[in-house]
N, C-alpha and C. Protein backbone atom coordinates (compact mmCIF):
# COMPACT_ATOMS: atom_id res chain seq x y z
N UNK A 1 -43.17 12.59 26.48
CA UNK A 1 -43.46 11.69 27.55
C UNK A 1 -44.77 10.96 27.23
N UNK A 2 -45.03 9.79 27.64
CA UNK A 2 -46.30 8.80 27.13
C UNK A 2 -46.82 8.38 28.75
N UNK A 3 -47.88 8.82 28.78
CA UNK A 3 -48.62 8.46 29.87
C UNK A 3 -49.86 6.96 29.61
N UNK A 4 -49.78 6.77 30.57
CA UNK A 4 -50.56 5.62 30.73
C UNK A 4 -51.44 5.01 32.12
N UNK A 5 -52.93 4.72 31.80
CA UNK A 5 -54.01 4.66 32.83
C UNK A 5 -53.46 3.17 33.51
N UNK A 6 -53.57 3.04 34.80
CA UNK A 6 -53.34 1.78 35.66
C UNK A 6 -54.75 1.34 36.85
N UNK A 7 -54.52 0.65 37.27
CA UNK A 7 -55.98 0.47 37.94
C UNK A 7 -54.86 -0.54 39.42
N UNK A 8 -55.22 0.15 40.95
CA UNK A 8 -54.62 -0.23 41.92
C UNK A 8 -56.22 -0.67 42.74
N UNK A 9 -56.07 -2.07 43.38
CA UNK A 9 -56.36 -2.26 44.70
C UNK A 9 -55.47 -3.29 45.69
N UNK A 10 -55.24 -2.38 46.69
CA UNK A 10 -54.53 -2.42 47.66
C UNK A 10 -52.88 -2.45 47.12
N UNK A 11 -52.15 -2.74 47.40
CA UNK A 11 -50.50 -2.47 47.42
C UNK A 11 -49.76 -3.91 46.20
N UNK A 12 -51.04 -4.57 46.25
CA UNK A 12 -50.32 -5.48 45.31
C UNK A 12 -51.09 -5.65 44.06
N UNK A 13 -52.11 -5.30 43.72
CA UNK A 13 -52.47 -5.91 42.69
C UNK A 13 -52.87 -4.62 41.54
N UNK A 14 -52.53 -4.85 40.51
CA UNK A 14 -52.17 -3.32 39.64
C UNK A 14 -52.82 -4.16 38.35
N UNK A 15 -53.68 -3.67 37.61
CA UNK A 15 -54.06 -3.40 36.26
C UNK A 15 -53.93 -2.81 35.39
N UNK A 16 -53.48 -2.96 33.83
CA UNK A 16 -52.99 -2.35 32.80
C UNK A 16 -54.23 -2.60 32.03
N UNK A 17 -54.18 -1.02 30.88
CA UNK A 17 -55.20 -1.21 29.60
C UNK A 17 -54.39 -1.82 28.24
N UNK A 18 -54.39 -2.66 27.81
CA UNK A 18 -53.93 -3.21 26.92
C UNK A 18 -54.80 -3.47 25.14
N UNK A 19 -54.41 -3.40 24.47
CA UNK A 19 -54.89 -3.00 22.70
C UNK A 19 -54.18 -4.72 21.93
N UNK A 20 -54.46 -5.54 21.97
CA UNK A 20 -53.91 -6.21 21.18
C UNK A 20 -52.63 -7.07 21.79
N UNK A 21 -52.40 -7.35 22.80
CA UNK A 21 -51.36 -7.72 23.54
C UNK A 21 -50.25 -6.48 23.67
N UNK A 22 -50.79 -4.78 23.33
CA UNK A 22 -49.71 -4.10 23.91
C UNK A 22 -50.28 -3.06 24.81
N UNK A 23 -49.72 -2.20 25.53
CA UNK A 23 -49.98 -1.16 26.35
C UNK A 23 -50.60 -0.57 25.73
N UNK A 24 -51.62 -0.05 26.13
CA UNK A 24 -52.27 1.79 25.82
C UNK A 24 -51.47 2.70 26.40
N UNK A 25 -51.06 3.05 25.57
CA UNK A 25 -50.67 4.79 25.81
C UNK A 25 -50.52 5.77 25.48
N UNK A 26 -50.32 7.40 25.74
CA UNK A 26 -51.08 8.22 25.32
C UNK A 26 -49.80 9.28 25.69
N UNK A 27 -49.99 9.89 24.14
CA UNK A 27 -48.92 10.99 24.20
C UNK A 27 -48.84 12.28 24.88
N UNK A 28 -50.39 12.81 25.29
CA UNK A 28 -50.78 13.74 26.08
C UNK A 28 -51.44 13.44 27.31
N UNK A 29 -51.29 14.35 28.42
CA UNK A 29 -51.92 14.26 29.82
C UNK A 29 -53.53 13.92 29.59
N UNK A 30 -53.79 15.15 28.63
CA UNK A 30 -55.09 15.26 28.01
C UNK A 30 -55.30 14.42 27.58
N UNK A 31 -55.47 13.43 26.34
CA UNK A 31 -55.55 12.29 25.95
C UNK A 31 -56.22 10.80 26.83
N UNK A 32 -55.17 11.09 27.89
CA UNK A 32 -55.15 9.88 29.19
C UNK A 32 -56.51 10.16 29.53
N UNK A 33 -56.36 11.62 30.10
CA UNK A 33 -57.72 12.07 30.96
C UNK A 33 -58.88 11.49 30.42
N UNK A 34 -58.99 12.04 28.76
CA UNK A 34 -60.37 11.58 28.15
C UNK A 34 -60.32 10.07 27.90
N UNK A 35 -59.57 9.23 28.07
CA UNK A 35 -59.87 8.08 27.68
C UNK A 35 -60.57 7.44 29.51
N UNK A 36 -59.75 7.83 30.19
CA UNK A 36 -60.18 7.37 31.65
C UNK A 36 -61.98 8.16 32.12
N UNK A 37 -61.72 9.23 31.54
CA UNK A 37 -63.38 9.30 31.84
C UNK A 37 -64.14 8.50 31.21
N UNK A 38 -63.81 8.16 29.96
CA UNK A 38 -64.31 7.19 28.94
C UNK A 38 -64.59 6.09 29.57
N UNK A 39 -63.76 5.44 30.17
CA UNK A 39 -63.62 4.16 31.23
C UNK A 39 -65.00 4.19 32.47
N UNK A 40 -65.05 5.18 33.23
CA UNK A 40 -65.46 5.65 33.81
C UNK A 40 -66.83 5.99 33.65
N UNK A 41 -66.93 6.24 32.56
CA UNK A 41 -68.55 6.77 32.43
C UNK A 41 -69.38 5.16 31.79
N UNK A 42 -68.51 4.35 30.76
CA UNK A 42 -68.98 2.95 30.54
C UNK A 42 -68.98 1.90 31.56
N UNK A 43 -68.20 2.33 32.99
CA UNK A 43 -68.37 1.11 33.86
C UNK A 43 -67.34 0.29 33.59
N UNK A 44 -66.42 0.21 33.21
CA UNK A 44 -65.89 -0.96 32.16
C UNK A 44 -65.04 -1.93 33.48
N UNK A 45 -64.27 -0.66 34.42
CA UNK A 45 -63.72 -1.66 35.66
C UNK A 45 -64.63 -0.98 36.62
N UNK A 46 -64.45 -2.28 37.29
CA UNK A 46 -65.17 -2.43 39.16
C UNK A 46 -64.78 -1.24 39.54
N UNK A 47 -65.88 -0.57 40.84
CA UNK A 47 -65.57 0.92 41.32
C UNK A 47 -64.32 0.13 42.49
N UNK A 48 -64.67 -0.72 42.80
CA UNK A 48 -62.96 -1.10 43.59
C UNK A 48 -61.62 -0.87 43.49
N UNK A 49 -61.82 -0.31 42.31
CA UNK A 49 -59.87 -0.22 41.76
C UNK A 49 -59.97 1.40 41.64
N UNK A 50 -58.46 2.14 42.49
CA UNK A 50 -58.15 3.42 42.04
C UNK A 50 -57.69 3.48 40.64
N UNK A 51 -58.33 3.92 39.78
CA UNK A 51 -57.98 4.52 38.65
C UNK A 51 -56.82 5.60 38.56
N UNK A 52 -55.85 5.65 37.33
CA UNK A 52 -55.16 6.42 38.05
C UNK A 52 -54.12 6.88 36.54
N UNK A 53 -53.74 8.00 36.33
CA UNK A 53 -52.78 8.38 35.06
C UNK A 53 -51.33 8.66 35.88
N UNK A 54 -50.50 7.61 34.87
CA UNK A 54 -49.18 7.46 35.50
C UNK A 54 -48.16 7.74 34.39
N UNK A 55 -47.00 8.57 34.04
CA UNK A 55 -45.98 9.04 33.12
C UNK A 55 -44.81 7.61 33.14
């Protein structure tokens, strides 16, 4: 299964991490986790958006 980080605010508007014009994604739960703290600890998106690991 390949999991992948998304970024939600409110019901319509959804954000993807993307590498080159393709998805990031990540073969382990674990994997996801450390890349989203990664995210998280650099600031990289607005604290406005739920962050979030989705299968």
């Amino acid at each position: 299964m390949l999991y992948r980080i998304v970024g939600k605010e409110g019901p319509r508007i959804v954000i993807q991490f993307m590498k080159k014009n393709v998805e990031l994604t990540f073969r382990t739960y674990r994997e996801a986790e450390d890349y989203l703290e990664k995210i998280r600890k650099e600031k990289v998106i607005p604290g406005k958006y739920k962050l979030e690991i989705v299968a």
